[in-house]
C-alpha atoms as a PDB file:
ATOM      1  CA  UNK A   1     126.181  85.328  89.253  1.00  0.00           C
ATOM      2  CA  UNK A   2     124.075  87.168  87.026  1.00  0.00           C
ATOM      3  CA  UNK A   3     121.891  85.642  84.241  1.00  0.00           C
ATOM      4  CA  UNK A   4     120.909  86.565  80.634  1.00  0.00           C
ATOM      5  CA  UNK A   5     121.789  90.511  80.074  1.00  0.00           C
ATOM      6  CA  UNK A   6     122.117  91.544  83.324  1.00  0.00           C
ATOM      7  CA  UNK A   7     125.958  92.087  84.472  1.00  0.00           C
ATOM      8  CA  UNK A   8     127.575  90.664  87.556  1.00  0.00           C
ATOM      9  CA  UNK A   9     126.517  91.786  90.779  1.00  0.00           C
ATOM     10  CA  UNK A  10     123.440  93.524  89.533  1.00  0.00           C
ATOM     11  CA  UNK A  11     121.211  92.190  91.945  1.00  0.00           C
ATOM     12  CA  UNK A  12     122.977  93.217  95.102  1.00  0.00           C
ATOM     13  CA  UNK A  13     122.980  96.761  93.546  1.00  0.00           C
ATOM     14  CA  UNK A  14     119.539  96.221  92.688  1.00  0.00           C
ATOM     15  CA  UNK A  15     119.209  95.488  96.570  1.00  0.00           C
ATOM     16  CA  UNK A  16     121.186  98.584  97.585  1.00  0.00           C
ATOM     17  CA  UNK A  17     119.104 100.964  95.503  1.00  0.00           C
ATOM     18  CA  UNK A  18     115.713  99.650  96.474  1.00  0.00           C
ATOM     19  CA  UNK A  19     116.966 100.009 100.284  1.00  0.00           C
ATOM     20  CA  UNK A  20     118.358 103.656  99.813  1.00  0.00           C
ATOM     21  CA  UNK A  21     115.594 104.765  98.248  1.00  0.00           C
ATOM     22  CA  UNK A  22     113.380 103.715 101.304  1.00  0.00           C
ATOM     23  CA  UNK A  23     115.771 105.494 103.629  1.00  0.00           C
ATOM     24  CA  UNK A  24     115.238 108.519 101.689  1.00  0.00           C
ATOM     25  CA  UNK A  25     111.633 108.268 102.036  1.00  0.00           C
ATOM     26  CA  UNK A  26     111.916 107.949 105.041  1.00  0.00           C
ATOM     27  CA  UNK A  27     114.161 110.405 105.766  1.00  0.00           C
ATOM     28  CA  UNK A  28     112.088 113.328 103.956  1.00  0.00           C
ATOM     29  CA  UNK A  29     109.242 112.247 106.171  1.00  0.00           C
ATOM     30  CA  UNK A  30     110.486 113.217 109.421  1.00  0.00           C
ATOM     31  CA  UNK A  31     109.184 116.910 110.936  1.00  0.00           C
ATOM     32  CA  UNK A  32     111.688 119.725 111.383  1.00  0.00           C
ATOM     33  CA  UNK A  33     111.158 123.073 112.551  1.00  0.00           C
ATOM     34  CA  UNK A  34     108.816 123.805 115.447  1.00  0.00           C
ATOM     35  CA  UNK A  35     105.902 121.737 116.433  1.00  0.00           C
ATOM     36  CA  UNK A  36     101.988 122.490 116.225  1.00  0.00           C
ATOM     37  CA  UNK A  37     100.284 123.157 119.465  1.00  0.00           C
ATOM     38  CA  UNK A  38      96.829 121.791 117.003  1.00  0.00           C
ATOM     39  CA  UNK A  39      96.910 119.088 114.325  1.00  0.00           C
ATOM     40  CA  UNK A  40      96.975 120.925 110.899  1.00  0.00           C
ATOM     41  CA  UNK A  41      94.791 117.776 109.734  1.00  0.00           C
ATOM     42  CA  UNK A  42      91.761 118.359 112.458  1.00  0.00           C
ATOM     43  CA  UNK A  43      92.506 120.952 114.454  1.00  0.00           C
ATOM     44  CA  UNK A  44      92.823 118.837 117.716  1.00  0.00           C
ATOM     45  CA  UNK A  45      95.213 119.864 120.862  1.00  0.00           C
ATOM     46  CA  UNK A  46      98.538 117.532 120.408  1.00  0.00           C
ATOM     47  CA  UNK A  47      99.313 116.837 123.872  1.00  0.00           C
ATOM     48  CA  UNK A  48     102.532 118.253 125.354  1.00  0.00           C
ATOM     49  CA  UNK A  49     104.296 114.553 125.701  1.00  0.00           C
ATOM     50  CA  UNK A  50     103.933 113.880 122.022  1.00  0.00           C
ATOM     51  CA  UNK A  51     105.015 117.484 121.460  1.00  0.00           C
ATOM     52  CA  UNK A  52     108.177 116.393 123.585  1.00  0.00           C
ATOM     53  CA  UNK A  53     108.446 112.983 121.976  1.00  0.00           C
ATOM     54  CA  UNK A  54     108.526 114.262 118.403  1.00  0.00           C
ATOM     55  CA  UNK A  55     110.486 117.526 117.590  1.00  0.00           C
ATOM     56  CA  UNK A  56     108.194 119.165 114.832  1.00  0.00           C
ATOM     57  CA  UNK A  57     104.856 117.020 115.178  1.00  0.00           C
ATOM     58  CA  UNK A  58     102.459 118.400 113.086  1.00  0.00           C
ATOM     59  CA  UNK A  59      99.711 115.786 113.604  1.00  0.00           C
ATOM     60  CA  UNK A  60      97.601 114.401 116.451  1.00  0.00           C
ATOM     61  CA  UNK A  61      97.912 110.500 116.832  1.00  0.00           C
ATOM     62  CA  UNK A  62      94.380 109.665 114.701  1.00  0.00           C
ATOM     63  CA  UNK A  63      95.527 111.909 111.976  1.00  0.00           C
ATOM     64  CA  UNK A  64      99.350 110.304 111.715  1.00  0.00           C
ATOM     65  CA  UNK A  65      98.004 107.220 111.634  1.00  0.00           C
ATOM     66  CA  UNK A  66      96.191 107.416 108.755  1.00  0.00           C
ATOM     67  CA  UNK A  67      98.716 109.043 107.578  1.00  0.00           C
ATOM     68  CA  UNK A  68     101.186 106.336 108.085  1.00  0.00           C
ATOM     69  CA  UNK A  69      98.204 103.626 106.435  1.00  0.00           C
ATOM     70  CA  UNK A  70      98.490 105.852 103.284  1.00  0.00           C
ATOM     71  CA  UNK A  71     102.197 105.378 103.038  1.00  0.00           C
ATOM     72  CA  UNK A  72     101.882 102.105 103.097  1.00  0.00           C
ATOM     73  CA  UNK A  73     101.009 101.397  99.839  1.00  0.00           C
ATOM     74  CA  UNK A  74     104.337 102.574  98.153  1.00  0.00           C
ATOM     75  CA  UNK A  75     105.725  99.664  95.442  1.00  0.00           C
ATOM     76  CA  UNK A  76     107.893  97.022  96.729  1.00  0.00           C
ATOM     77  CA  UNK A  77     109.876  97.057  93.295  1.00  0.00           C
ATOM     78  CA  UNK A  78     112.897  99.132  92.560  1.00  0.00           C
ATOM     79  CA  UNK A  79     111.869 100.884  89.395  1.00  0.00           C
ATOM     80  CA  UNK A  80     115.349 102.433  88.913  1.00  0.00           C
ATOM     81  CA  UNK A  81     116.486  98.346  88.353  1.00  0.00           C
ATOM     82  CA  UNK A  82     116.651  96.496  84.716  1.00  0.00           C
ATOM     83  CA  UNK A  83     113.302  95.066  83.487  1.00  0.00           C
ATOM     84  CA  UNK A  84     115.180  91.836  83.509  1.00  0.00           C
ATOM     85  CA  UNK A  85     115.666  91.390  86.858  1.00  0.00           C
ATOM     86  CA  UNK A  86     112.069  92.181  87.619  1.00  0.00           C
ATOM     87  CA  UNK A  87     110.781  89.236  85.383  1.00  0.00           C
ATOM     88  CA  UNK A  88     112.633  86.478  87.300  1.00  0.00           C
END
């Protein structure tokens, strides 16, 4: 049941949006093509198992992780939704 202008079933789409947006963030995020031999970051060898591992690496471990720390700070809030909603 949805309250004040909002319509009925707005916050399960609400829900749905903020979850397919994070798959297709995601999504974009994973390497295609051919992997580096070198990290593009540092220039450091990426060893042959990671090369394996991950189809398209393009980062030694150090560098993806800090990588992955900066991503971490995208907004829990789905922007797309009503202003309403985001009060309650």
């Amino acid at each position: 049941m949805a309250g004040g202008w909002a319509k009925d079933g707005a916050e399960q789409e609400q829900i749905d949006n903020t979850v397919e947006d994070a798959l297709q963030r995601v999504r974009s995020q994973i390497p295609t093509g051919e992997g580096l031999k070198e990290c593009e970051e540092c220039g450091a060898p990426i060893p042959e198992g990671r090369r394996q591992a991950l189809p398209g690496v393009r980062l030694c471990v150090g560098c993806q992780e800090a990588e992955d720390a900066a991503q971490q700070a995208t907004s829990p809030y789905n922007r797309r939704a009503s202003k309403n909603s985001q009060l309650r």
